[in-house]
PDB file of N, CA and C in Angstrom:
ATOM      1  N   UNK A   1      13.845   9.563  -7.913  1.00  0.00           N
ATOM      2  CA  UNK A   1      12.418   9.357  -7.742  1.00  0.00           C
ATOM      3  C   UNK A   1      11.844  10.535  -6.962  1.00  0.00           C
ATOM      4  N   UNK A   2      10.909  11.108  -7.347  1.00  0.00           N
ATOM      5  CA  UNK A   2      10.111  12.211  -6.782  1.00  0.00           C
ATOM      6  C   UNK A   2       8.647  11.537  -6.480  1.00  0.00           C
ATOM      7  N   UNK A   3       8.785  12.194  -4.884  1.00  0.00           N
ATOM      8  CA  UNK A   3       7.633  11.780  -3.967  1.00  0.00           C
ATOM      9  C   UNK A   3       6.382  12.245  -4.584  1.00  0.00           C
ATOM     10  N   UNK A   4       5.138  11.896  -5.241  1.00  0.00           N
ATOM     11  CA  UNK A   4       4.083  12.423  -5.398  1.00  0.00           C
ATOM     12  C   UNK A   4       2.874  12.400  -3.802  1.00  0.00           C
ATOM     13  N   UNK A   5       2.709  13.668  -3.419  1.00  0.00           N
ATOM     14  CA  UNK A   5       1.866  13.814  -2.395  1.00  0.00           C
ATOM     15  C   UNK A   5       0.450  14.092  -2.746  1.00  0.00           C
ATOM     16  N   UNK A   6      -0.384  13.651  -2.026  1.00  0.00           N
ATOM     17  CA  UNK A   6      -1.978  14.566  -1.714  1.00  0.00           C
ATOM     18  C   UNK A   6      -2.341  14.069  -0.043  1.00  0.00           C
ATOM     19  N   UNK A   7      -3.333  15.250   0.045  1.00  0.00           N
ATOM     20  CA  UNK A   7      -4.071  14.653   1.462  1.00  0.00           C
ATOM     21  C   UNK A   7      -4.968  15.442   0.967  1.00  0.00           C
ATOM     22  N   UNK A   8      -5.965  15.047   2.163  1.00  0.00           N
ATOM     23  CA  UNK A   8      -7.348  14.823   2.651  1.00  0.00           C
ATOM     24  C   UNK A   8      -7.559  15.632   3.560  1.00  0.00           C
ATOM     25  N   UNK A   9      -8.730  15.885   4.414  1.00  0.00           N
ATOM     26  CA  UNK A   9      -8.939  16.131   5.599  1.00  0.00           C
ATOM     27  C   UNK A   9     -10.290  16.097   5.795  1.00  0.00           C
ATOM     28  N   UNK A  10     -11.053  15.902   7.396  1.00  0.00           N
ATOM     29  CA  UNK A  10     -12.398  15.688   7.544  1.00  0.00           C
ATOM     30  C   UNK A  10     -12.563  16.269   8.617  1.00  0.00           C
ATOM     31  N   UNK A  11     -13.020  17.635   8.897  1.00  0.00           N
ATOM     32  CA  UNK A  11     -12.908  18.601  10.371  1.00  0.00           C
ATOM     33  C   UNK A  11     -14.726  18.132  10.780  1.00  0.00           C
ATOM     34  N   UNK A  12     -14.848  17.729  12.178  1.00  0.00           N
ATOM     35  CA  UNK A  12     -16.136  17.344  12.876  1.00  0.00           C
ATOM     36  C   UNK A  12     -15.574  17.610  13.941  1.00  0.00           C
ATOM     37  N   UNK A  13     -16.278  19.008  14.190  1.00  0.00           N
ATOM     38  CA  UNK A  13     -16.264  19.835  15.269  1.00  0.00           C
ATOM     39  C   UNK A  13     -14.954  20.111  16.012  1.00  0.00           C
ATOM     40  N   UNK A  14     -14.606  19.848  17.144  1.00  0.00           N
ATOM     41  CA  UNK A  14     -12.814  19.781  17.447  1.00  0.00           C
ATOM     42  C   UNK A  14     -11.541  18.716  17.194  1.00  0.00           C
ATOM     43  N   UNK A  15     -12.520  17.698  16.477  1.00  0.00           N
ATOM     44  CA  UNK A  15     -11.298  16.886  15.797  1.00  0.00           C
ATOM     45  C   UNK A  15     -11.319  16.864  14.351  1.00  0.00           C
ATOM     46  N   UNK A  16      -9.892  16.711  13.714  1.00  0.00           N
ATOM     47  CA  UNK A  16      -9.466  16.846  12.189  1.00  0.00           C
ATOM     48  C   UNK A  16      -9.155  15.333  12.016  1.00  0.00           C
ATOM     49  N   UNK A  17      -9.307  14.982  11.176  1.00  0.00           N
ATOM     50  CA  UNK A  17      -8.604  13.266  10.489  1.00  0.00           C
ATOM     51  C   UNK A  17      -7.993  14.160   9.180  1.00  0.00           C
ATOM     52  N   UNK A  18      -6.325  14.003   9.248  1.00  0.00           N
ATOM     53  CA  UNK A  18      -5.494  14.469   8.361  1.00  0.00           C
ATOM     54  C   UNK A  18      -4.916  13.455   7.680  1.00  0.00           C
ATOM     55  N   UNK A  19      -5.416  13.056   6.443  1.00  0.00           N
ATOM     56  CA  UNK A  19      -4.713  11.628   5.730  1.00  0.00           C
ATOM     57  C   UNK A  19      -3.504  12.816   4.852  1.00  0.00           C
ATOM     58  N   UNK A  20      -2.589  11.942   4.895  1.00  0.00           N
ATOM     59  CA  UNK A  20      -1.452  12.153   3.953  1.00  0.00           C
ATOM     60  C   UNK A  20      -0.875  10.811   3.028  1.00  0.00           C
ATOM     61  N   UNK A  21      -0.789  11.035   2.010  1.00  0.00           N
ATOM     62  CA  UNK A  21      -0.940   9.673   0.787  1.00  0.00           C
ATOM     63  C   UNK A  21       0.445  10.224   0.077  1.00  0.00           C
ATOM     64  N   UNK A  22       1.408   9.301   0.052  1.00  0.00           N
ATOM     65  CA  UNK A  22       2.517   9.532  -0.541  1.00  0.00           C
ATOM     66  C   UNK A  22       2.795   8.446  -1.581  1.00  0.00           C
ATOM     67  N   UNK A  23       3.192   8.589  -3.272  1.00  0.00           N
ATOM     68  CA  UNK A  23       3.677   7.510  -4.089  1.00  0.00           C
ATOM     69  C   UNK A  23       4.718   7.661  -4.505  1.00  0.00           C
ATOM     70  N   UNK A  24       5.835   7.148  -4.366  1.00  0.00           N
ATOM     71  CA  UNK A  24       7.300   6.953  -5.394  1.00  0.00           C
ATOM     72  C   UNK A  24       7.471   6.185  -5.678  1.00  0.00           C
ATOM     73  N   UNK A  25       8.092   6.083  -7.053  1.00  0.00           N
ATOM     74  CA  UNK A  25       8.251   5.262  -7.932  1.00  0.00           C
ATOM     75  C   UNK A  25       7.802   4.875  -8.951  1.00  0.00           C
ATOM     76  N   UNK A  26       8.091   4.180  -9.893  1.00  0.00           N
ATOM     77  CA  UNK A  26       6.794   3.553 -10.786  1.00  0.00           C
ATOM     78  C   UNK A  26       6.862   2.310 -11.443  1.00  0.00           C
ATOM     79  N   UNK A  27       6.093   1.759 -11.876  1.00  0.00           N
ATOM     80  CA  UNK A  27       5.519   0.295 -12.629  1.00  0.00           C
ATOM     81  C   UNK A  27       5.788   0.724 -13.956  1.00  0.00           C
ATOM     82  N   UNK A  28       6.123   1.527 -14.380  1.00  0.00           N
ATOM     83  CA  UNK A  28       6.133   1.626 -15.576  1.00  0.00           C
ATOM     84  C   UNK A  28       7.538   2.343 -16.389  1.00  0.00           C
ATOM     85  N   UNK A  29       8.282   2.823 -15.225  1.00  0.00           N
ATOM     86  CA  UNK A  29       9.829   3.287 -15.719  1.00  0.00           C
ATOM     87  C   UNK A  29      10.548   2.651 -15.102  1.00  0.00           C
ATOM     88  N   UNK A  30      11.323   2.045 -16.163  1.00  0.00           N
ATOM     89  CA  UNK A  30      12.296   0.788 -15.791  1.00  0.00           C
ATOM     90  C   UNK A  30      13.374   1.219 -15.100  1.00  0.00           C
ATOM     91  N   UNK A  31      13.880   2.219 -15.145  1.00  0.00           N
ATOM     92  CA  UNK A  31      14.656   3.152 -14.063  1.00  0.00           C
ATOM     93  C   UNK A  31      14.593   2.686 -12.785  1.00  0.00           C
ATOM     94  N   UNK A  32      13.381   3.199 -12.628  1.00  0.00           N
ATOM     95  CA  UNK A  32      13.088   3.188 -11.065  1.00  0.00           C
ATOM     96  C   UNK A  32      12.621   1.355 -10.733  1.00  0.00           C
ATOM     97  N   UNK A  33      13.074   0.744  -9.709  1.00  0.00           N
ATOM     98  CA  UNK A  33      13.277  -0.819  -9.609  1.00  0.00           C
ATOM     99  C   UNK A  33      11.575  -1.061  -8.754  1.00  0.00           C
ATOM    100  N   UNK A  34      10.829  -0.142  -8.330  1.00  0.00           N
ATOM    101  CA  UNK A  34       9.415  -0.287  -7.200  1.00  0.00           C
ATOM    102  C   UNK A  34       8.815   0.723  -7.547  1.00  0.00           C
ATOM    103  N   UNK A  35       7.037   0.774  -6.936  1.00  0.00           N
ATOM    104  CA  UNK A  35       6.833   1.070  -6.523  1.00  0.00           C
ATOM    105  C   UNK A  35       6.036   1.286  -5.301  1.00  0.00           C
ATOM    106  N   UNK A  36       5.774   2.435  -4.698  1.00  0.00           N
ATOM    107  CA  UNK A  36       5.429   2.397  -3.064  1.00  0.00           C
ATOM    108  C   UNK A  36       4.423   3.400  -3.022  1.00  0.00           C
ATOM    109  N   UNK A  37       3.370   3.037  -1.625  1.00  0.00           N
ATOM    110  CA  UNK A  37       2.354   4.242  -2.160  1.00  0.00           C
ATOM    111  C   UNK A  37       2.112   3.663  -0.265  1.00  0.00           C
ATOM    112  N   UNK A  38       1.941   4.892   0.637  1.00  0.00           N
ATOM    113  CA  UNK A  38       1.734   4.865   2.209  1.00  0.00           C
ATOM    114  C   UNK A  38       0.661   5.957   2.162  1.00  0.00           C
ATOM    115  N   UNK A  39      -0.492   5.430   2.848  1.00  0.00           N
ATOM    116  CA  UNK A  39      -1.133   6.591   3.222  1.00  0.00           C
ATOM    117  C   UNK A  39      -1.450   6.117   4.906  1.00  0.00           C
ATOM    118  N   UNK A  40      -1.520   7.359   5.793  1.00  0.00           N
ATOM    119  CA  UNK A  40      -1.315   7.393   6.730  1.00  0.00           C
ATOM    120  C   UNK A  40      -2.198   8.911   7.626  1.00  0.00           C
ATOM    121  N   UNK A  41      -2.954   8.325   8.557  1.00  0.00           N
ATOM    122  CA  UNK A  41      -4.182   9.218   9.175  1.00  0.00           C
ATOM    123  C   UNK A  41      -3.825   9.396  10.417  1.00  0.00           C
ATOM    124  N   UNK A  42      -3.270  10.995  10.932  1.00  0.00           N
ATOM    125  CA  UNK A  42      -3.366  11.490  12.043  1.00  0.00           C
ATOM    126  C   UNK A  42      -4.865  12.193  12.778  1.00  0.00           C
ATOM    127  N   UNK A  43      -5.082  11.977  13.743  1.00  0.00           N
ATOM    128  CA  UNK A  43      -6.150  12.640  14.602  1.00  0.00           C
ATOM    129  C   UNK A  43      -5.608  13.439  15.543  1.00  0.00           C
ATOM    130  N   UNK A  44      -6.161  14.848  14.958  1.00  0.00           N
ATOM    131  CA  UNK A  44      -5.600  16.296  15.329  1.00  0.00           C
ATOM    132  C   UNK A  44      -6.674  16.879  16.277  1.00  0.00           C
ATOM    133  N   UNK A  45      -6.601  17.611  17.721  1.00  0.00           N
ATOM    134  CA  UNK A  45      -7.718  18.327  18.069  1.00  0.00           C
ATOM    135  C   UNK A  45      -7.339  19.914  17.961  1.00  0.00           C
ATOM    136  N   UNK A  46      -8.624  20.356  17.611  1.00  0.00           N
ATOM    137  CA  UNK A  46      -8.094  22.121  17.725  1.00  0.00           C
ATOM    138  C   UNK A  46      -9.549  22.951  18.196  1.00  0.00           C
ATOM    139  N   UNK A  47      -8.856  23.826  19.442  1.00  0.00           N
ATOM    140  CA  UNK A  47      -9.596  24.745  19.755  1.00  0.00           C
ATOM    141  C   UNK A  47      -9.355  25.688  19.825  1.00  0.00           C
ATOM    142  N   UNK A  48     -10.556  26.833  18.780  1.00  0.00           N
ATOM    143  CA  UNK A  48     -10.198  27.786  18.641  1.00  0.00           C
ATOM    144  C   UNK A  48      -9.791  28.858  19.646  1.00  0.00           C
ATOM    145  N   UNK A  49     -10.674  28.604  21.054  1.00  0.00           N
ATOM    146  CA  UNK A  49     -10.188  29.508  22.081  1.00  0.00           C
ATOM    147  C   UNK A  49      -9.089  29.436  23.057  1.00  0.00           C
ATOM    148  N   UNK A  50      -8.623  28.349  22.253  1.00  0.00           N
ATOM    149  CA  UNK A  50      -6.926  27.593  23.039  1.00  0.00           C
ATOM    150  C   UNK A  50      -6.289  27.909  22.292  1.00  0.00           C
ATOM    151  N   UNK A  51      -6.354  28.606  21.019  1.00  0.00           N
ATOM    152  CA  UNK A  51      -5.153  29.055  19.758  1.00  0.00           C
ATOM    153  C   UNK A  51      -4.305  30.163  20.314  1.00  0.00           C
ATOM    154  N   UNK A  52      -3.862  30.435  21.478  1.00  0.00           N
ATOM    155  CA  UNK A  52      -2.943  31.682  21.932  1.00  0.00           C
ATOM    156  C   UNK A  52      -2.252  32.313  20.813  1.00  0.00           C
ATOM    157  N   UNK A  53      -1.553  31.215  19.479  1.00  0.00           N
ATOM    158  CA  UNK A  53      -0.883  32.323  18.694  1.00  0.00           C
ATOM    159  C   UNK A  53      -1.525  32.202  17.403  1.00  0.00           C
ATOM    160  N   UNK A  54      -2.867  32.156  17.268  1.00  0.00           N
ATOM    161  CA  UNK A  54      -3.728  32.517  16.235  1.00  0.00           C
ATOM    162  C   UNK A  54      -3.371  31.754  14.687  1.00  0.00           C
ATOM    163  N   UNK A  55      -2.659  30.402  15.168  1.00  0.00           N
ATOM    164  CA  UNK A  55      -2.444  29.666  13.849  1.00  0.00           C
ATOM    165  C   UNK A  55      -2.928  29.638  13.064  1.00  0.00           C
ATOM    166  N   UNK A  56      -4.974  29.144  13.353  1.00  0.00           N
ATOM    167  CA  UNK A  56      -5.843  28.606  12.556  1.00  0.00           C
ATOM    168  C   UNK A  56      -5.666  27.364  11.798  1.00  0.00           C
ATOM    169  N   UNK A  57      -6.909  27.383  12.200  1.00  0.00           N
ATOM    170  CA  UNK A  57      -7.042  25.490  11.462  1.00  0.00           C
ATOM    171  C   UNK A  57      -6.525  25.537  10.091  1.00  0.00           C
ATOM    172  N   UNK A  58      -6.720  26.508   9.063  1.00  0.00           N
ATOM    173  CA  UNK A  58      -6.268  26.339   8.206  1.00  0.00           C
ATOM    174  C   UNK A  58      -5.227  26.068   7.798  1.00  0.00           C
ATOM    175  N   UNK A  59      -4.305  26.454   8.753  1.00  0.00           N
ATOM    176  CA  UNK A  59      -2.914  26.515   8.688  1.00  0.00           C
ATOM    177  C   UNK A  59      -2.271  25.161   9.199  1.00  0.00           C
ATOM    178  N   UNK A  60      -3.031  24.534  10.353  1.00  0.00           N
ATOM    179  CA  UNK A  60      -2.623  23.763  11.286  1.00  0.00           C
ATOM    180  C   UNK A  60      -2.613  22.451  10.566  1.00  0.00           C
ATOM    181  N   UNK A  61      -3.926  22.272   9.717  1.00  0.00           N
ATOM    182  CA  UNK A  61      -4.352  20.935   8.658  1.00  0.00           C
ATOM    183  C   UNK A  61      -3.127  21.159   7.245  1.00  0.00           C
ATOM    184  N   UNK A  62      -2.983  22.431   6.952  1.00  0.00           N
ATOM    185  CA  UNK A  62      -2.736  22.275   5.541  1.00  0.00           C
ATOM    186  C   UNK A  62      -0.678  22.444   5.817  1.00  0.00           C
ATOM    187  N   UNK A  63      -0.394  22.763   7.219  1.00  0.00           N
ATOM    188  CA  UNK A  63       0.943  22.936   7.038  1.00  0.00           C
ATOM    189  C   UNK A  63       1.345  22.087   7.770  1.00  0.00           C
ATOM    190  N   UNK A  64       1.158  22.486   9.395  1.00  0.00           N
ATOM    191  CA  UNK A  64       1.405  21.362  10.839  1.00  0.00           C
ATOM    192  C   UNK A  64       1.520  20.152  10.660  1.00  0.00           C
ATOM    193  N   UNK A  65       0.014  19.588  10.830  1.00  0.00           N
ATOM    194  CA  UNK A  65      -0.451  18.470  10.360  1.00  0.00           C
ATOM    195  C   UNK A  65       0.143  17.443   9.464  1.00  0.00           C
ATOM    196  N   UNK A  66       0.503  17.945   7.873  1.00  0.00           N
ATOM    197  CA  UNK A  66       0.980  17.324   7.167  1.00  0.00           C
ATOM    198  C   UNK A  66       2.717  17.118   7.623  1.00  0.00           C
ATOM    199  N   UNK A  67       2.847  18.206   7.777  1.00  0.00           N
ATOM    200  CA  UNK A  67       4.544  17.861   8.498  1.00  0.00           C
ATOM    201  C   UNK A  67       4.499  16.741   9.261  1.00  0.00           C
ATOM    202  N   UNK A  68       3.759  17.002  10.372  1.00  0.00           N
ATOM    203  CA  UNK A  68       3.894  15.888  12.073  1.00  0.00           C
ATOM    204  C   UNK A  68       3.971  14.523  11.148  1.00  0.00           C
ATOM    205  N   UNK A  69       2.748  14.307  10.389  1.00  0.00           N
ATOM    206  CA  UNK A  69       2.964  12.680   9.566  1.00  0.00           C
ATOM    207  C   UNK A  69       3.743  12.216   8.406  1.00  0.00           C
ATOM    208  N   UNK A  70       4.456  13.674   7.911  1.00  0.00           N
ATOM    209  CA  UNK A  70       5.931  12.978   6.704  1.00  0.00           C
ATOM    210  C   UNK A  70       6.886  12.181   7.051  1.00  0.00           C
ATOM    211  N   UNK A  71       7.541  12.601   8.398  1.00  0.00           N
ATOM    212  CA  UNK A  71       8.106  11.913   8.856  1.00  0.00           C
ATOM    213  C   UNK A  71       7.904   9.932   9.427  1.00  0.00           C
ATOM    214  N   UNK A  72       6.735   9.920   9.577  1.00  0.00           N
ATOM    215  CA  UNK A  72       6.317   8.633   9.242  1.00  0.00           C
ATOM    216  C   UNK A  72       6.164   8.045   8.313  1.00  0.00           C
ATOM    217  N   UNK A  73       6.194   8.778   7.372  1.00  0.00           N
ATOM    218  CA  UNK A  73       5.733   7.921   5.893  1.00  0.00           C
ATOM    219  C   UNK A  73       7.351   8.038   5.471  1.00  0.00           C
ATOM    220  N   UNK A  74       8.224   8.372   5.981  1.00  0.00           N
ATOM    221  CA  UNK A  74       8.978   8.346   5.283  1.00  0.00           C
ATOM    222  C   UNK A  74      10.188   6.991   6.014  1.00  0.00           C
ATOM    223  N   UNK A  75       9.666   7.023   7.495  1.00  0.00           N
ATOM    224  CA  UNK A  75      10.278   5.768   7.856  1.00  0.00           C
ATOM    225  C   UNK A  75       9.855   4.994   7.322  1.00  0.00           C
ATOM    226  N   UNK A  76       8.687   4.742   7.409  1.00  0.00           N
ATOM    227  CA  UNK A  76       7.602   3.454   6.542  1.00  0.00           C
ATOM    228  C   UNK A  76       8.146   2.848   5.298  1.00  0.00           C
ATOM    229  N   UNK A  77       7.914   4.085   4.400  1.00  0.00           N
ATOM    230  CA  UNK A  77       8.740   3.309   2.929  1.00  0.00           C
ATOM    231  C   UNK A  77      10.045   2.735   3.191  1.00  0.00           C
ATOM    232  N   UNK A  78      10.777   3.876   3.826  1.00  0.00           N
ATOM    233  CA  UNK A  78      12.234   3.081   4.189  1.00  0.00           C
ATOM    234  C   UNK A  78      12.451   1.839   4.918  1.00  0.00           C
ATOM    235  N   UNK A  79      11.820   1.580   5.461  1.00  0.00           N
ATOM    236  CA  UNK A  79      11.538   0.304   6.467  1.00  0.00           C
ATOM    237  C   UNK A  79      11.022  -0.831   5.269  1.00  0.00           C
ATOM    238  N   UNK A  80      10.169  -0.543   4.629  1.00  0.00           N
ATOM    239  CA  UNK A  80       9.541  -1.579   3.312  1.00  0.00           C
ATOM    240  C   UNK A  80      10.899  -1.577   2.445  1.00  0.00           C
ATOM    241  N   UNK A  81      11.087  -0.535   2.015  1.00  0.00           N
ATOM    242  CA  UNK A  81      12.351  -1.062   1.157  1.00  0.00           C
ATOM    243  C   UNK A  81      13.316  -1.927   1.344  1.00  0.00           C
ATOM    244  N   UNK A  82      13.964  -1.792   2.576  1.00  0.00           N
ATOM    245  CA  UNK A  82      14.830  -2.240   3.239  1.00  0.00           C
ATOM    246  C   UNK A  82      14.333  -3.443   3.574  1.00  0.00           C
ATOM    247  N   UNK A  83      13.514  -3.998   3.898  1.00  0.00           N
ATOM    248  CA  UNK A  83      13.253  -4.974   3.613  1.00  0.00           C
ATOM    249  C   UNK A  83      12.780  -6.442   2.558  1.00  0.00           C
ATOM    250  N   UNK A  84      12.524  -5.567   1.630  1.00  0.00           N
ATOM    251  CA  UNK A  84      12.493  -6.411   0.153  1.00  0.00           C
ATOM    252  C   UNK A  84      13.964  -7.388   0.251  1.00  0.00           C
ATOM    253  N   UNK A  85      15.049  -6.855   0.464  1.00  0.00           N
ATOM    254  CA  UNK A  85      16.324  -7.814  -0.121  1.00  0.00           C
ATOM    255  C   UNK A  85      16.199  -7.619  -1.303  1.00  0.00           C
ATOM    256  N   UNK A  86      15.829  -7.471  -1.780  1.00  0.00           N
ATOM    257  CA  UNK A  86      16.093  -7.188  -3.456  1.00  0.00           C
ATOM    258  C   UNK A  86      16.857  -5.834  -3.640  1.00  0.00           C
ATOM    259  N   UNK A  87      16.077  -5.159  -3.925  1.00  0.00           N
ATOM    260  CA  UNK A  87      16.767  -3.674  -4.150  1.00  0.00           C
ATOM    261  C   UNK A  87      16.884  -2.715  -2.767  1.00  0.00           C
ATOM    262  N   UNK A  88      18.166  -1.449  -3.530  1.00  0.00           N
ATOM    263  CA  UNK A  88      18.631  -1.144  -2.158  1.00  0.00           C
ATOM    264  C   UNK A  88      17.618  -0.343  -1.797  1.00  0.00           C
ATOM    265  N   UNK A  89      17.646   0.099  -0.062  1.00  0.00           N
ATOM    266  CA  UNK A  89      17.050   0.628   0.815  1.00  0.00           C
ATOM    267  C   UNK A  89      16.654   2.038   0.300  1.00  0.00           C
ATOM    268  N   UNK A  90      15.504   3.013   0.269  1.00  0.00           N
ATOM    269  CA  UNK A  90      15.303   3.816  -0.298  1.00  0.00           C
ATOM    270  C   UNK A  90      15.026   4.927   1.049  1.00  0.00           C
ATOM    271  N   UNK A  91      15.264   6.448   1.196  1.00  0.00           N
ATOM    272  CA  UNK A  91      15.133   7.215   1.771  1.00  0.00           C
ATOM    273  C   UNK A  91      14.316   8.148   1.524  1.00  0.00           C
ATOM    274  N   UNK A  92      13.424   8.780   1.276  1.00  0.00           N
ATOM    275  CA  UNK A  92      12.501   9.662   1.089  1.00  0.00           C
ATOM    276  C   UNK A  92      13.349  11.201   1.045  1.00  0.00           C
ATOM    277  N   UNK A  93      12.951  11.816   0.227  1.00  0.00           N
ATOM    278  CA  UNK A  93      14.137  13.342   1.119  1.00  0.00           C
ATOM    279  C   UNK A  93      12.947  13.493   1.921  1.00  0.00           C
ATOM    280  N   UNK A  94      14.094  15.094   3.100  1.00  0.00           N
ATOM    281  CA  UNK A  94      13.550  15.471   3.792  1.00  0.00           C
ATOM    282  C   UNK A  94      13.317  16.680   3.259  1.00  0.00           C
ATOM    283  N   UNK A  95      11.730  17.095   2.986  1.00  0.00           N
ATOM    284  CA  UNK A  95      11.244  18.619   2.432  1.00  0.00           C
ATOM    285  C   UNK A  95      10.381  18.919   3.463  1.00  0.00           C
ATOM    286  N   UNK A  96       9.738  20.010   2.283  1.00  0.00           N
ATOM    287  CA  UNK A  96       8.647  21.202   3.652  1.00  0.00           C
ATOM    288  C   UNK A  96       7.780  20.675   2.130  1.00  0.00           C
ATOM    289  N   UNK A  97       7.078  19.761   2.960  1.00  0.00           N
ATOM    290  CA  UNK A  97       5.659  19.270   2.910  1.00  0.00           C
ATOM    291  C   UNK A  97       4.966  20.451   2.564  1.00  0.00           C
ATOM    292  N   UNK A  98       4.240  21.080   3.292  1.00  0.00           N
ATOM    293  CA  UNK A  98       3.205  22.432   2.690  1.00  0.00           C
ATOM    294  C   UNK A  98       4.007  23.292   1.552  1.00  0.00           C
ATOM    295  N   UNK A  99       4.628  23.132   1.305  1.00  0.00           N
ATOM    296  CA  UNK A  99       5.572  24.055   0.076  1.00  0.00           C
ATOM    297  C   UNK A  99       5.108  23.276  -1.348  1.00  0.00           C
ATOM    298  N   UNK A 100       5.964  21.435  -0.994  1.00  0.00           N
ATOM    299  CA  UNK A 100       5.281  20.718  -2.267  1.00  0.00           C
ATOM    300  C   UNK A 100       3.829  20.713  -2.382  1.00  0.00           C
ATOM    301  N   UNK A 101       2.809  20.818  -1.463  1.00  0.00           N
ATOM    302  CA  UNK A 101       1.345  20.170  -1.610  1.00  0.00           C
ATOM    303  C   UNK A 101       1.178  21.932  -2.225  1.00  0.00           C
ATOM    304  N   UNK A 102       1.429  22.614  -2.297  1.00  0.00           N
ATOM    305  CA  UNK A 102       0.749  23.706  -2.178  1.00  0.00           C
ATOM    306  C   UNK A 102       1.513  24.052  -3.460  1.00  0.00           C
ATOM    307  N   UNK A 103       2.759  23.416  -4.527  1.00  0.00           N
ATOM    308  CA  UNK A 103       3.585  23.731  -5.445  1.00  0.00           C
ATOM    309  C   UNK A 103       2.719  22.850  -6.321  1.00  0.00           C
ATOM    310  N   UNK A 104       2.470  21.808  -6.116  1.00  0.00           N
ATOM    311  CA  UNK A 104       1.864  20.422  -6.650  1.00  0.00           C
ATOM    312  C   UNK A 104       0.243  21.161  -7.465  1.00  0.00           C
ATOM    313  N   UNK A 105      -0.428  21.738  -6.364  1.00  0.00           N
ATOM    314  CA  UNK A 105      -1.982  22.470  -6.566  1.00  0.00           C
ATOM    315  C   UNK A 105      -1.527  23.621  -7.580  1.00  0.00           C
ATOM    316  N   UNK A 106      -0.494  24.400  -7.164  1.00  0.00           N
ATOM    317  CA  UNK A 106      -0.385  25.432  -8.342  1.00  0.00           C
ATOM    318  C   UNK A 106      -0.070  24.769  -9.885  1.00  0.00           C
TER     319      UNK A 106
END
């Protein structure tokens, strides 16, 4: 099963709301036994004259950001799975987030 990603983002003034929306699985390939869909909203602050190593927001929303909250979505599903009793416990891999979102757009 391959994770399908997107996010969001909503910058107002020094705070970001970074949604990250993750789906695996599907309803429709009998293969795969679920599916699961987590979306999940971090609140990021950034100031530009506090950036000592010149990240930029751009970077911070579209790479940082999405990293800091994979790791939650990926306990999450695993935690739901694992709890069904039905089918076994599912693990998310562990990737570089800004690589797929940014592989996904190309």
């Amino acid at each position: 099963m391959t994770p399908n990603l997107n996010t969001s983002f909503d910058v107002k003034e020094d705070k970001i709301n970074v949604s990250l929306n993750v789906v695996v699985g599907s309803t429709e390939n009998t293969s795969v036994p679920f599916q699961a869909e987590c979306s999940l909203t971090g609140i990021f602050t950034y100031k530009y004259e506090e950036d000592q190593t010149k990240v930029g927001l751009d970077t911070l929303v579209r790479n940082n950001a999405v990293a800091i909250l994979y790791p939650y979505i990926r306990a999450i599903i695993s935690t739901l799975s694992m709890t069904s009793n039905e089918f076994p416990n599912y693990n998310l891999p562990t990737i570089n987030v800004g690589k797929v979102l940014k592989d996904q757009t190309n």
